[in-house]
C-alpha atoms as a PDB file:
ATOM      1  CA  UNK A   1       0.000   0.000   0.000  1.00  0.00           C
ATOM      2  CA  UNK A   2       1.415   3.347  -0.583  1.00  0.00           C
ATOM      3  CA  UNK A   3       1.266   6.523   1.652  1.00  0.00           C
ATOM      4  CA  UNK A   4      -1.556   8.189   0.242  1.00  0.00           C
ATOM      5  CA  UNK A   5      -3.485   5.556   0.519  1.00  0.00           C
ATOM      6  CA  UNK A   6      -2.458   4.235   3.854  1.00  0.00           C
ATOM      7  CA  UNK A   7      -3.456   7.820   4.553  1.00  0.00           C
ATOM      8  CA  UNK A   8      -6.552   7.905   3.332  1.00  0.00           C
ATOM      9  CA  UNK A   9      -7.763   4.209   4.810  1.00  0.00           C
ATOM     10  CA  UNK A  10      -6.564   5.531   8.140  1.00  0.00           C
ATOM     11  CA  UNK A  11      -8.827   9.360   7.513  1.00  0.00           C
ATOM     12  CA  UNK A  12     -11.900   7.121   6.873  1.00  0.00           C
ATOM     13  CA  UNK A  13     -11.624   4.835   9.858  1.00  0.00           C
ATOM     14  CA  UNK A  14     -11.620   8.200  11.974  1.00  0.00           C
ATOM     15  CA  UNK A  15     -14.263  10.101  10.043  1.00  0.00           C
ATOM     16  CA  UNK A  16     -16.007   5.579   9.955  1.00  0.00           C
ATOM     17  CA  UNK A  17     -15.780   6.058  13.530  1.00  0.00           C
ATOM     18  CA  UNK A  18     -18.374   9.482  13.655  1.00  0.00           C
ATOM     19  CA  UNK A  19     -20.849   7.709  10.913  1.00  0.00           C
ATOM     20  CA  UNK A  20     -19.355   9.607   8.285  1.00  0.00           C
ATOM     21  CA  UNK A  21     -19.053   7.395   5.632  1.00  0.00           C
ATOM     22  CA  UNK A  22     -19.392  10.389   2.795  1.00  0.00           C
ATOM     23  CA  UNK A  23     -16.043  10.157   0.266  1.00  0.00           C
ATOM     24  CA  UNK A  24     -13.373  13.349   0.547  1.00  0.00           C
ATOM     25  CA  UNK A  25     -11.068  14.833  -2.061  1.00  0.00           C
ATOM     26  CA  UNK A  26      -7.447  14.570  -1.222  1.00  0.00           C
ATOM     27  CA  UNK A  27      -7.350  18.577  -1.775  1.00  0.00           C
ATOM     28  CA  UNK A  28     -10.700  18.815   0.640  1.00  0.00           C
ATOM     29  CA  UNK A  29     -10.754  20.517   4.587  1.00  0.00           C
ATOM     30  CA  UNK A  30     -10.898  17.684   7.240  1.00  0.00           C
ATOM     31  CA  UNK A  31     -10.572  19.544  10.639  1.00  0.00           C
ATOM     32  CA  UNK A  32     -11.410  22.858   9.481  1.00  0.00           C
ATOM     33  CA  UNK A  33     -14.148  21.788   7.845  1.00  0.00           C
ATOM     34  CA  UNK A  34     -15.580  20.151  10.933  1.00  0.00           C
ATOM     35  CA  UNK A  35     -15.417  16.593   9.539  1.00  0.00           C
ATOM     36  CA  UNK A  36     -12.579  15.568  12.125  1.00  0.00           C
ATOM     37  CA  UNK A  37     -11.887  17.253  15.819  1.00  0.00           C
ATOM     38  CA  UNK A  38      -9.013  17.896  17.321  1.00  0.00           C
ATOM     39  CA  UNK A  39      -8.893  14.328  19.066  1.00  0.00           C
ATOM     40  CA  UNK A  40      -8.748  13.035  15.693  1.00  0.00           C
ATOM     41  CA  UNK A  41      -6.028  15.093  14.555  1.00  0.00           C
ATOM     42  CA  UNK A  42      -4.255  13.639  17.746  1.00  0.00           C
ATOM     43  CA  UNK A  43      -4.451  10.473  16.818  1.00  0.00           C
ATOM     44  CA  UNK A  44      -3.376  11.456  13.091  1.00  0.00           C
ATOM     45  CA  UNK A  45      -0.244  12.856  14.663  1.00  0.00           C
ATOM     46  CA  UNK A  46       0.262   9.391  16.385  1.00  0.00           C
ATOM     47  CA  UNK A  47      -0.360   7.673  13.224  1.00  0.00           C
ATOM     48  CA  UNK A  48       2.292   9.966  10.912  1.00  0.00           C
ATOM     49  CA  UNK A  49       4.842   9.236  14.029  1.00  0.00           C
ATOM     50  CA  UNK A  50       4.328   6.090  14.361  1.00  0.00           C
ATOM     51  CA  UNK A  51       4.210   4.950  10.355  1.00  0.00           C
ATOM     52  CA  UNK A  52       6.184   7.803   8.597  1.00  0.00           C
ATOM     53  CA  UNK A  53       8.129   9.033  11.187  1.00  0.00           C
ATOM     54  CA  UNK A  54       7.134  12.548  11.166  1.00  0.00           C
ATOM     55  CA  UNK A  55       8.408  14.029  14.582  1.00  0.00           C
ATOM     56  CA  UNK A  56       6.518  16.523  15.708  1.00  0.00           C
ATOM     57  CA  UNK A  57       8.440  17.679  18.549  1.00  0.00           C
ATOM     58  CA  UNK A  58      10.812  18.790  15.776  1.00  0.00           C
ATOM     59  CA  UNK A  59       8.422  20.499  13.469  1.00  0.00           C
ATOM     60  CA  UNK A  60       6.236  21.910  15.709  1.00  0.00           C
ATOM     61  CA  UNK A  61       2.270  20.804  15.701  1.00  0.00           C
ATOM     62  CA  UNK A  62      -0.420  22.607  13.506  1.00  0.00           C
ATOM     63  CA  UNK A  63      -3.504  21.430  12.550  1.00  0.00           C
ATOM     64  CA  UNK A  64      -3.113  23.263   9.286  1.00  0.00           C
ATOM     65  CA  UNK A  65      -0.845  20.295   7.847  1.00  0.00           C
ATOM     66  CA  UNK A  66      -3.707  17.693   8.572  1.00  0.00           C
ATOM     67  CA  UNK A  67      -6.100  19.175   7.069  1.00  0.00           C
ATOM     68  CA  UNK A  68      -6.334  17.532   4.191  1.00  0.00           C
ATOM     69  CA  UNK A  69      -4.936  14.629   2.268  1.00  0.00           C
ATOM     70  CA  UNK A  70      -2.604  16.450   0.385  1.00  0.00           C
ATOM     71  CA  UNK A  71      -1.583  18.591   3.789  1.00  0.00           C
ATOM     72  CA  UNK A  72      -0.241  15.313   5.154  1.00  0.00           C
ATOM     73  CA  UNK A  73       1.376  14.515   1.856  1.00  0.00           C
ATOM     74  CA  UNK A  74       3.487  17.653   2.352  1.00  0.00           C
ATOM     75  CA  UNK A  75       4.230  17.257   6.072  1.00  0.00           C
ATOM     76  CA  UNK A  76       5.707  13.393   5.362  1.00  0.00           C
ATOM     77  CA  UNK A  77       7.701  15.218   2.448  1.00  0.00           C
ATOM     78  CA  UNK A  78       9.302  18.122   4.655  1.00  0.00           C
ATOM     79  CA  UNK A  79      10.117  15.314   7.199  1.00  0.00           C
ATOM     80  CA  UNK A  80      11.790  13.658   5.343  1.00  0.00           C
ATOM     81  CA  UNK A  81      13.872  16.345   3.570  1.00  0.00           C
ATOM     82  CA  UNK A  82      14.399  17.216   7.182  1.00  0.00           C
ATOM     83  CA  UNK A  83      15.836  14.268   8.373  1.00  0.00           C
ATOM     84  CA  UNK A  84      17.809  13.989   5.241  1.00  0.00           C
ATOM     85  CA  UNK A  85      19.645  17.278   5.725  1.00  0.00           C
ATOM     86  CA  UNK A  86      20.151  16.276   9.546  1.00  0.00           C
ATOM     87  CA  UNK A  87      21.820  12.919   8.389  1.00  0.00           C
ATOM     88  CA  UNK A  88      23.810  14.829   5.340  1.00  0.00           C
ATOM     89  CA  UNK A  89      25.164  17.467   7.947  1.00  0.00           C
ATOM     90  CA  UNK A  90      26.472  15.007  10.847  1.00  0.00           C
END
């Protein structure tokens, strides 16, 4: 499976887990829009740790990069050109 749509399977078990079952565009507003709360984006965080290593502690935490699909995308992208230039500079 690749990341967008291990992504993606984990945004509909949250949204599942509310009854909403309606489909999103990777481009479309999950927290802003209401669709997700900020518990979910908590446990989003945990899941981008956890499976992509994004480290949070590092790059700071705002809800703005989870907002959507493509958001993520991004964040997993910067982390790793992060961690790249940390291993390329030691």
């Amino acid at each position: 499976m690749d990341n967008k749509a291990a992504i993606r399977e984990f945004i509909q078990k949250l949204l599942a887990r509310k009854g909403d079952t309606q489909p999103f565009m990777d481009d479309g507003s999950l927290i802003f829009s209401g669709r997700l709360q900020s518990i979910d984006a908590i446990d989003l965080a945990v899941f981008l740790e956890e499976k992509f290593g994004v480290d949070f502690a590092e790059m700071g935490f705002d809800q703005q990069s989870l907002d959507s699909v493509k958001a993520i995308m991004d964040l997993i992208a910067q982390s790793s050109k992060a961690k790249n230039s940390a291993a390329a500079s030691s």
